[in-house]
PDB file of N, CA and C in Angstrom:
ATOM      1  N   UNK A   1       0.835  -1.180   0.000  1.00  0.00           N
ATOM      2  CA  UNK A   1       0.000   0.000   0.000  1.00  0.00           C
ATOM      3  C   UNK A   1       0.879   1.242   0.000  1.00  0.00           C
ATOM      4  N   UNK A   2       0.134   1.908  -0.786  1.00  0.00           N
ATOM      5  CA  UNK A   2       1.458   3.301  -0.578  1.00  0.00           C
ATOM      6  C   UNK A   2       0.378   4.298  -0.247  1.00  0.00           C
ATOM      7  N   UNK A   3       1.154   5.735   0.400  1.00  0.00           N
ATOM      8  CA  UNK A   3       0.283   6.505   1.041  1.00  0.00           C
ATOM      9  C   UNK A   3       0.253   7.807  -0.320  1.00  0.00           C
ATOM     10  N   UNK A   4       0.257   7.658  -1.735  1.00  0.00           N
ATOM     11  CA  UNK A   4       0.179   8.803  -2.199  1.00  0.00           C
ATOM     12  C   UNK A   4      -0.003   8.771  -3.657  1.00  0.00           C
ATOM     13  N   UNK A   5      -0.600   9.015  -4.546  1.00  0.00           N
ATOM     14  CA  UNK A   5      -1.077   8.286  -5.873  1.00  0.00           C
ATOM     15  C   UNK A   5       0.253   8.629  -6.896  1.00  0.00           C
ATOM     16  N   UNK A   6       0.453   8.061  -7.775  1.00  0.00           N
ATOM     17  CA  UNK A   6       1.020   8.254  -8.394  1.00  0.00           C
ATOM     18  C   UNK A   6       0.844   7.377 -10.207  1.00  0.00           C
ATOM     19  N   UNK A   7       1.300   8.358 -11.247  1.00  0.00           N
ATOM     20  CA  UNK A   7       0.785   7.494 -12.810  1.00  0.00           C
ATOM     21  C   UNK A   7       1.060   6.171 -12.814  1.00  0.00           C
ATOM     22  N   UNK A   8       0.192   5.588 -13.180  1.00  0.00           N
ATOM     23  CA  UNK A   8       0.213   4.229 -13.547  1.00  0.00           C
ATOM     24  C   UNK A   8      -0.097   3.940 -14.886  1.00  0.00           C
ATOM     25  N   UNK A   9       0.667   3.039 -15.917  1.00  0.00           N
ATOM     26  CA  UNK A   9       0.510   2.924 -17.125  1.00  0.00           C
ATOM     27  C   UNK A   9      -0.623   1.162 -16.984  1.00  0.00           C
ATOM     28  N   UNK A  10      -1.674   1.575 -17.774  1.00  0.00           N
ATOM     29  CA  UNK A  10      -2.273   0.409 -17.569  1.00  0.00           C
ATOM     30  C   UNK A  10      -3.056  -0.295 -19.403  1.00  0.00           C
ATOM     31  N   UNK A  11      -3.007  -1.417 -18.957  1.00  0.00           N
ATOM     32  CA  UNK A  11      -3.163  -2.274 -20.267  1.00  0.00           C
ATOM     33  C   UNK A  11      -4.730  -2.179 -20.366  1.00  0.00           C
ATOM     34  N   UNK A  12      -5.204  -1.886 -21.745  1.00  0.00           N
ATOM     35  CA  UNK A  12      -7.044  -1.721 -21.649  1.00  0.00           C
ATOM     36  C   UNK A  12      -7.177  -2.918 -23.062  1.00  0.00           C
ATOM     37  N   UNK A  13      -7.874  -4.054 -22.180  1.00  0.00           N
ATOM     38  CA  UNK A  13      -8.306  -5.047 -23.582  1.00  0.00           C
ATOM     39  C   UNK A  13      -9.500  -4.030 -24.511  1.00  0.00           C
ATOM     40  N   UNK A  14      -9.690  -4.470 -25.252  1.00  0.00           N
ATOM     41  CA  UNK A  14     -10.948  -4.203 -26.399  1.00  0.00           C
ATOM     42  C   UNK A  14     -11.803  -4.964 -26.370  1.00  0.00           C
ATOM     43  N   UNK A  15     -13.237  -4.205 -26.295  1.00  0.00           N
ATOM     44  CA  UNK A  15     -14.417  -5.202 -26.148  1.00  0.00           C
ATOM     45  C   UNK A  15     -14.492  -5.916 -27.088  1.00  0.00           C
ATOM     46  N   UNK A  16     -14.311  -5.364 -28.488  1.00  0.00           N
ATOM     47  CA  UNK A  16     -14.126  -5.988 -29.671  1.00  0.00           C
ATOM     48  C   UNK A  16     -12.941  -6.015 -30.448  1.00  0.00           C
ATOM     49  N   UNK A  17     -11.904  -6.725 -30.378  1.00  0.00           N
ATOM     50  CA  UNK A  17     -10.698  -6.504 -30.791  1.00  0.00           C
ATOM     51  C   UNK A  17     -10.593  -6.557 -32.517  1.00  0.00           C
ATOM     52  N   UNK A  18     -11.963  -7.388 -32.563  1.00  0.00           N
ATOM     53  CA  UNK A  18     -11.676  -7.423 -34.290  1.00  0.00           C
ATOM     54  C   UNK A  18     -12.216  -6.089 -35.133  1.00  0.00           C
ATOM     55  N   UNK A  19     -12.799  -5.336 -34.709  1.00  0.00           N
ATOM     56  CA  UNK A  19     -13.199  -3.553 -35.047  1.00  0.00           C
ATOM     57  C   UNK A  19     -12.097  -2.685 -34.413  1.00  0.00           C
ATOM     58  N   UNK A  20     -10.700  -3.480 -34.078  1.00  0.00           N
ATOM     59  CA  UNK A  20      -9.562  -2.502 -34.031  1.00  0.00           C
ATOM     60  C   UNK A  20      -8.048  -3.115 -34.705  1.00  0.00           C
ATOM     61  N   UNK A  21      -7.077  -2.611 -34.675  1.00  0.00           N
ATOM     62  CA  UNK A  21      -5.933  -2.962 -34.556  1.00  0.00           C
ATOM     63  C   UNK A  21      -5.107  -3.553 -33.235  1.00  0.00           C
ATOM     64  N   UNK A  22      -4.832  -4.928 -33.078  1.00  0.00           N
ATOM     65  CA  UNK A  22      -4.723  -5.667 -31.833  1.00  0.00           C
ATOM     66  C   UNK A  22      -5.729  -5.599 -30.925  1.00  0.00           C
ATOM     67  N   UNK A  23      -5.608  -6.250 -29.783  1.00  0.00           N
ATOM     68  CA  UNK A  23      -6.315  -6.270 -28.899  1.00  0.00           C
ATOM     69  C   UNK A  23      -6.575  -5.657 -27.894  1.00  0.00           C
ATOM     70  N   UNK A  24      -5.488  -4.598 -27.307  1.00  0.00           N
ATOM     71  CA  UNK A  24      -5.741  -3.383 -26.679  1.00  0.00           C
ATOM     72  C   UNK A  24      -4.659  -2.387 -26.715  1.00  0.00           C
ATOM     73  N   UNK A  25      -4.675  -1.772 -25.744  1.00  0.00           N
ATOM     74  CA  UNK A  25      -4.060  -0.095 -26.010  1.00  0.00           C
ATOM     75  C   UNK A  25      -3.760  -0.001 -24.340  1.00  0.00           C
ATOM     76  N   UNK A  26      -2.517   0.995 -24.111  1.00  0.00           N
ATOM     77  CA  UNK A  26      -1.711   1.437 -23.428  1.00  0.00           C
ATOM     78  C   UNK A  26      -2.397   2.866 -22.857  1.00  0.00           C
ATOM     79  N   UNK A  27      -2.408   3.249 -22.026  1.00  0.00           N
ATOM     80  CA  UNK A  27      -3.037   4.779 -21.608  1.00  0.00           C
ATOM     81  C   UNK A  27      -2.228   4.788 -19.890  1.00  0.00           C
ATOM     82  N   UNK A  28      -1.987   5.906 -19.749  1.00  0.00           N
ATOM     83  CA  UNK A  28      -1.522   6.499 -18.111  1.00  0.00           C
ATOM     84  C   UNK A  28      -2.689   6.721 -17.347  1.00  0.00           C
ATOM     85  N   UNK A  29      -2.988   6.602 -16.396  1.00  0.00           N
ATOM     86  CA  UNK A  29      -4.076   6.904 -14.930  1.00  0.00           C
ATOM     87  C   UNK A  29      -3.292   7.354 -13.641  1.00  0.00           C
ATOM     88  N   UNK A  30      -3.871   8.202 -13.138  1.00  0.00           N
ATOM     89  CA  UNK A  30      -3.645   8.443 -12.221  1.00  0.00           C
ATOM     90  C   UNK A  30      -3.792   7.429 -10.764  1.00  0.00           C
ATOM     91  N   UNK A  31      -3.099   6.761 -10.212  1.00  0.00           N
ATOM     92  CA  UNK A  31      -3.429   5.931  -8.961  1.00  0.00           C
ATOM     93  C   UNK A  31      -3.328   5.677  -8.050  1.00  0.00           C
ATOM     94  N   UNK A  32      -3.947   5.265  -6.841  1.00  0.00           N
ATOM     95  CA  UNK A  32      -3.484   5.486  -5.515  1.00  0.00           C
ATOM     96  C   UNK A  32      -3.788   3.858  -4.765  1.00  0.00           C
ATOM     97  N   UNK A  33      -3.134   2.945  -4.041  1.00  0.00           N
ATOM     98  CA  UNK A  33      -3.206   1.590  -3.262  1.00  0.00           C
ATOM     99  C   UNK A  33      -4.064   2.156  -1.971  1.00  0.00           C
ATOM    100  N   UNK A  34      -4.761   1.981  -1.904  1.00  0.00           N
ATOM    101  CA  UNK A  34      -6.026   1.881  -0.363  1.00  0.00           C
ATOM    102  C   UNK A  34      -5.613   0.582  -0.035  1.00  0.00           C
ATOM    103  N   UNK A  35      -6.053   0.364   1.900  1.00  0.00           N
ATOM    104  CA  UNK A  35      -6.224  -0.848   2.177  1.00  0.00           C
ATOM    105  C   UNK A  35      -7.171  -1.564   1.363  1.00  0.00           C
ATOM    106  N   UNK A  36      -8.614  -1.405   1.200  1.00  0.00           N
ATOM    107  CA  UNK A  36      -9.326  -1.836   0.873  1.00  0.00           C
ATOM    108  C   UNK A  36      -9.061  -2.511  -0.779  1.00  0.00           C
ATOM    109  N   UNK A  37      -8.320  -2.044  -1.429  1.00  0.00           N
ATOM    110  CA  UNK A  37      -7.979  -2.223  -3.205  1.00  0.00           C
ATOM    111  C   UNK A  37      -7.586  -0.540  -3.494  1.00  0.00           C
ATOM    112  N   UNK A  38      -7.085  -1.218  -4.369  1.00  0.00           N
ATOM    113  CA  UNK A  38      -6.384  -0.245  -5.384  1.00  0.00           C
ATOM    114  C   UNK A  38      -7.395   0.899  -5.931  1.00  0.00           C
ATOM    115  N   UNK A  39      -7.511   2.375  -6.570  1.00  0.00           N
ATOM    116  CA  UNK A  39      -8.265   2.893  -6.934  1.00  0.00           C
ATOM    117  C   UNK A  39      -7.635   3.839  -8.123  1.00  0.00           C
ATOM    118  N   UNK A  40      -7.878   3.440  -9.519  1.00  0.00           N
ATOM    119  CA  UNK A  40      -7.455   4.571 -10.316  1.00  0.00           C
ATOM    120  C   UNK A  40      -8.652   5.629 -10.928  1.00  0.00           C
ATOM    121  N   UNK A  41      -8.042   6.729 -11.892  1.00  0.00           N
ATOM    122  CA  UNK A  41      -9.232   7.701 -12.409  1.00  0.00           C
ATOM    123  C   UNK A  41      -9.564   6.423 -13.740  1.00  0.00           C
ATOM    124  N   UNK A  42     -10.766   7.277 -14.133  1.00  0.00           N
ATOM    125  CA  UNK A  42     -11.638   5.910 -15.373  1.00  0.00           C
ATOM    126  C   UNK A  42     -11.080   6.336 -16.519  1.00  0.00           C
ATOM    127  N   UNK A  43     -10.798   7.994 -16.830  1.00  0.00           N
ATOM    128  CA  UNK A  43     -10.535   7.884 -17.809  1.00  0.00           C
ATOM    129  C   UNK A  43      -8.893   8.333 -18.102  1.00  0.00           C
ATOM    130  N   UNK A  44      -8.386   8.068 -18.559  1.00  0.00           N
ATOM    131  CA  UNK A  44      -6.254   8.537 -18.976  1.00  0.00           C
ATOM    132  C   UNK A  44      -6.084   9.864 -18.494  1.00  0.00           C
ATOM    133  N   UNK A  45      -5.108   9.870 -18.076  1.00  0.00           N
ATOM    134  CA  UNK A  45      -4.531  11.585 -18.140  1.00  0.00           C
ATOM    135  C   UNK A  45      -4.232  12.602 -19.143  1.00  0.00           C
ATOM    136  N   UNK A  46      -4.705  13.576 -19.149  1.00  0.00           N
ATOM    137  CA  UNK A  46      -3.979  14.825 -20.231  1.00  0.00           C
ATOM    138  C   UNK A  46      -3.103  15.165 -19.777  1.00  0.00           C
ATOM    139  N   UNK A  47      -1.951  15.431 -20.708  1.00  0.00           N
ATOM    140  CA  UNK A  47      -0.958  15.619 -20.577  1.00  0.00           C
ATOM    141  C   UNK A  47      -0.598  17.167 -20.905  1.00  0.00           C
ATOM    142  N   UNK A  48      -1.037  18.221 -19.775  1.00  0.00           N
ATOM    143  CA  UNK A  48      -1.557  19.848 -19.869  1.00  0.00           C
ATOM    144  C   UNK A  48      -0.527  20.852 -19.140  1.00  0.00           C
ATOM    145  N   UNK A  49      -0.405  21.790 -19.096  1.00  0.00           N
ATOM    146  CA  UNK A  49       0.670  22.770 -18.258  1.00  0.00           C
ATOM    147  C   UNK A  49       0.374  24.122 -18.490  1.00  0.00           C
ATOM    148  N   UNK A  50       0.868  24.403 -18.155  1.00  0.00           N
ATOM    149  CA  UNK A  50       0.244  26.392 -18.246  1.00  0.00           C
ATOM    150  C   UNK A  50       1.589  26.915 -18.644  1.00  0.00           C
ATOM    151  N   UNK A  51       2.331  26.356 -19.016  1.00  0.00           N
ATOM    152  CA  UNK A  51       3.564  26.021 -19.785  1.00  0.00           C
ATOM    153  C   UNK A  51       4.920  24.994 -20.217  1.00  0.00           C
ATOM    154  N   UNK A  52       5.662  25.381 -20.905  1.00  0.00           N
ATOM    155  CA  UNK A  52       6.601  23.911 -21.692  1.00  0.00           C
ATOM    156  C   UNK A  52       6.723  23.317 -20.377  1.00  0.00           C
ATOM    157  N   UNK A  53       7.565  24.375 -19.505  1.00  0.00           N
ATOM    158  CA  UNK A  53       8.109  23.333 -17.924  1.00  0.00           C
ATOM    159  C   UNK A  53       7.405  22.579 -17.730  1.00  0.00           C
ATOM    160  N   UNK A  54       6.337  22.719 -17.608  1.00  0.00           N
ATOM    161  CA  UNK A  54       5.329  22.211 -16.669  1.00  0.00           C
ATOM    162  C   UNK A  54       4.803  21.158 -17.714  1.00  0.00           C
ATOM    163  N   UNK A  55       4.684  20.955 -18.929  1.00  0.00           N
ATOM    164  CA  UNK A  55       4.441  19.482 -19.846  1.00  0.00           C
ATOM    165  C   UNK A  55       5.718  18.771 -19.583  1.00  0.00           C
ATOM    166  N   UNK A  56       6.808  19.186 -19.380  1.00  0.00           N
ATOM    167  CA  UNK A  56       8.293  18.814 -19.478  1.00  0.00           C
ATOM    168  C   UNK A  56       7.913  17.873 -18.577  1.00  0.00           C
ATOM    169  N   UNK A  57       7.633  18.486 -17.233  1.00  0.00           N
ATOM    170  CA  UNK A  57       7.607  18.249 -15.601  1.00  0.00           C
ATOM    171  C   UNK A  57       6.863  17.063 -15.772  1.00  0.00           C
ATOM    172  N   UNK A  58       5.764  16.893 -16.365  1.00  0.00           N
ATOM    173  CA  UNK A  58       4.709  16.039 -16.170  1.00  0.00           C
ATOM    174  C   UNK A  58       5.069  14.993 -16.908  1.00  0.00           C
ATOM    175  N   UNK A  59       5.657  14.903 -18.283  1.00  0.00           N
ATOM    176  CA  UNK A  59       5.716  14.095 -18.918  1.00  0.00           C
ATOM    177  C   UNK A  59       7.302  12.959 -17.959  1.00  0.00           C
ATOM    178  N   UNK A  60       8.182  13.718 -17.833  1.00  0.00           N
ATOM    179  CA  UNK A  60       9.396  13.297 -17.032  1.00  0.00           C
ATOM    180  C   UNK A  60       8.386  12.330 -15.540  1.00  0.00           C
ATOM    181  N   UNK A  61       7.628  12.520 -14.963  1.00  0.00           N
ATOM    182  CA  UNK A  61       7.166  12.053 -13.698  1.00  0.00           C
ATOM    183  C   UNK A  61       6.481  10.950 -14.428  1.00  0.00           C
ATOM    184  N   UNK A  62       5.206  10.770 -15.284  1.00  0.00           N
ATOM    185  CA  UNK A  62       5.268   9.823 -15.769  1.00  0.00           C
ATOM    186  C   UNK A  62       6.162   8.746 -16.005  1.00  0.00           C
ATOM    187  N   UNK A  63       7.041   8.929 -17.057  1.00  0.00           N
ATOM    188  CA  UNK A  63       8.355   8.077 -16.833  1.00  0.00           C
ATOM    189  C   UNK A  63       8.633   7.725 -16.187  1.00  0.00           C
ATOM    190  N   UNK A  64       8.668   8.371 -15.025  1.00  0.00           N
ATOM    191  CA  UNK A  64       9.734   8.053 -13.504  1.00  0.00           C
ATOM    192  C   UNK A  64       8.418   6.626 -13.296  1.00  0.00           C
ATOM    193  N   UNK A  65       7.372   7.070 -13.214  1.00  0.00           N
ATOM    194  CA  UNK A  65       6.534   5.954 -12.431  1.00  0.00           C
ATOM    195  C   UNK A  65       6.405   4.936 -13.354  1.00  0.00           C
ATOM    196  N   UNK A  66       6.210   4.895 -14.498  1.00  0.00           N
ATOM    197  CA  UNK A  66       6.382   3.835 -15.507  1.00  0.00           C
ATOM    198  C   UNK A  66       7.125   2.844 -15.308  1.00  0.00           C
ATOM    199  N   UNK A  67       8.512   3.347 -15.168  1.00  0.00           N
ATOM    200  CA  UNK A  67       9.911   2.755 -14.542  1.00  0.00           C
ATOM    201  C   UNK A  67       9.822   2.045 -13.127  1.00  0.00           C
ATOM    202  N   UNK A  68       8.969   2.754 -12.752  1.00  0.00           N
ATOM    203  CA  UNK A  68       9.032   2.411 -11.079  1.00  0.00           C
ATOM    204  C   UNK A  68       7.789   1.053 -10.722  1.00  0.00           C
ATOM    205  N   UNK A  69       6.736   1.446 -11.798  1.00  0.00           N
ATOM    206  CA  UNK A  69       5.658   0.869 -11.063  1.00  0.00           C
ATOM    207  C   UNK A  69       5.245  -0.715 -12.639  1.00  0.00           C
ATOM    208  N   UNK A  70       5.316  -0.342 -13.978  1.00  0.00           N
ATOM    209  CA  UNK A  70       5.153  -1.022 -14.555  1.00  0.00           C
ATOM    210  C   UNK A  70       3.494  -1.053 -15.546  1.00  0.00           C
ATOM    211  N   UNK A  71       3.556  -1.852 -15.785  1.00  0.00           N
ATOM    212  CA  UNK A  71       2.258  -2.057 -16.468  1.00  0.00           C
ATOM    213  C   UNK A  71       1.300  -2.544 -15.863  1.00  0.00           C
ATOM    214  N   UNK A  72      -0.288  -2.481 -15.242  1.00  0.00           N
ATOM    215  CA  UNK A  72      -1.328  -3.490 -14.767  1.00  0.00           C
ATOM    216  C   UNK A  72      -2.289  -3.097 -15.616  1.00  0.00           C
ATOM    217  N   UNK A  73      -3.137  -4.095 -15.617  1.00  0.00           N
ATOM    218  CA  UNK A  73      -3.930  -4.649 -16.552  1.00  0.00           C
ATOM    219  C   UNK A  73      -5.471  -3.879 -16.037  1.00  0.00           C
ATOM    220  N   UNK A  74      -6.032  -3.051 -16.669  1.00  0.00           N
ATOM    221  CA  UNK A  74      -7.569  -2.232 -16.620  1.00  0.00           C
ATOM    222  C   UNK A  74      -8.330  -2.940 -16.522  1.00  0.00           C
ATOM    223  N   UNK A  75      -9.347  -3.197 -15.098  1.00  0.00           N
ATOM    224  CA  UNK A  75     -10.032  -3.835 -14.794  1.00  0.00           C
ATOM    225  C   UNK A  75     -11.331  -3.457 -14.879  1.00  0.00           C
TER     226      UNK A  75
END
């Protein structure tokens, strides 16, 4: 359990994989470990800033947690 959310890159199957290209797609969420279960946002993150730094900033922290935390699978 960790005490503080952080991006999580998560795997999203396709309801219908044959009306796409493969079977699913990659997207970032925001997430946080509760005792109770895990809790992410439903839909991906924008990737926004009120300037470059600040897309720089965001996009770099992503990474970091990518690295750190990995891929889980969208439930």
């Amino acid at each position: 359990m960790s005490d503080y959310w952080h991006y999580q890159l998560m795997y999203h199957k396709r309801e219908n994989p044959a009306a796409f290209e493969g079977d699913g797609y990659y997207a970032i969420h925001e997430y946080y470990s509760l005792e109770g279960g895990d809790t992410w946002t439903v839909q991906p993150v924008e990737v926004t800033g009120e300037d470059i730094e600040d897309v720089k900033k965001s996009l770099l922290l992503m990474l970091q947690d990518i690295d750190k935390h990995g891929v889980k699978d969208y439930e």
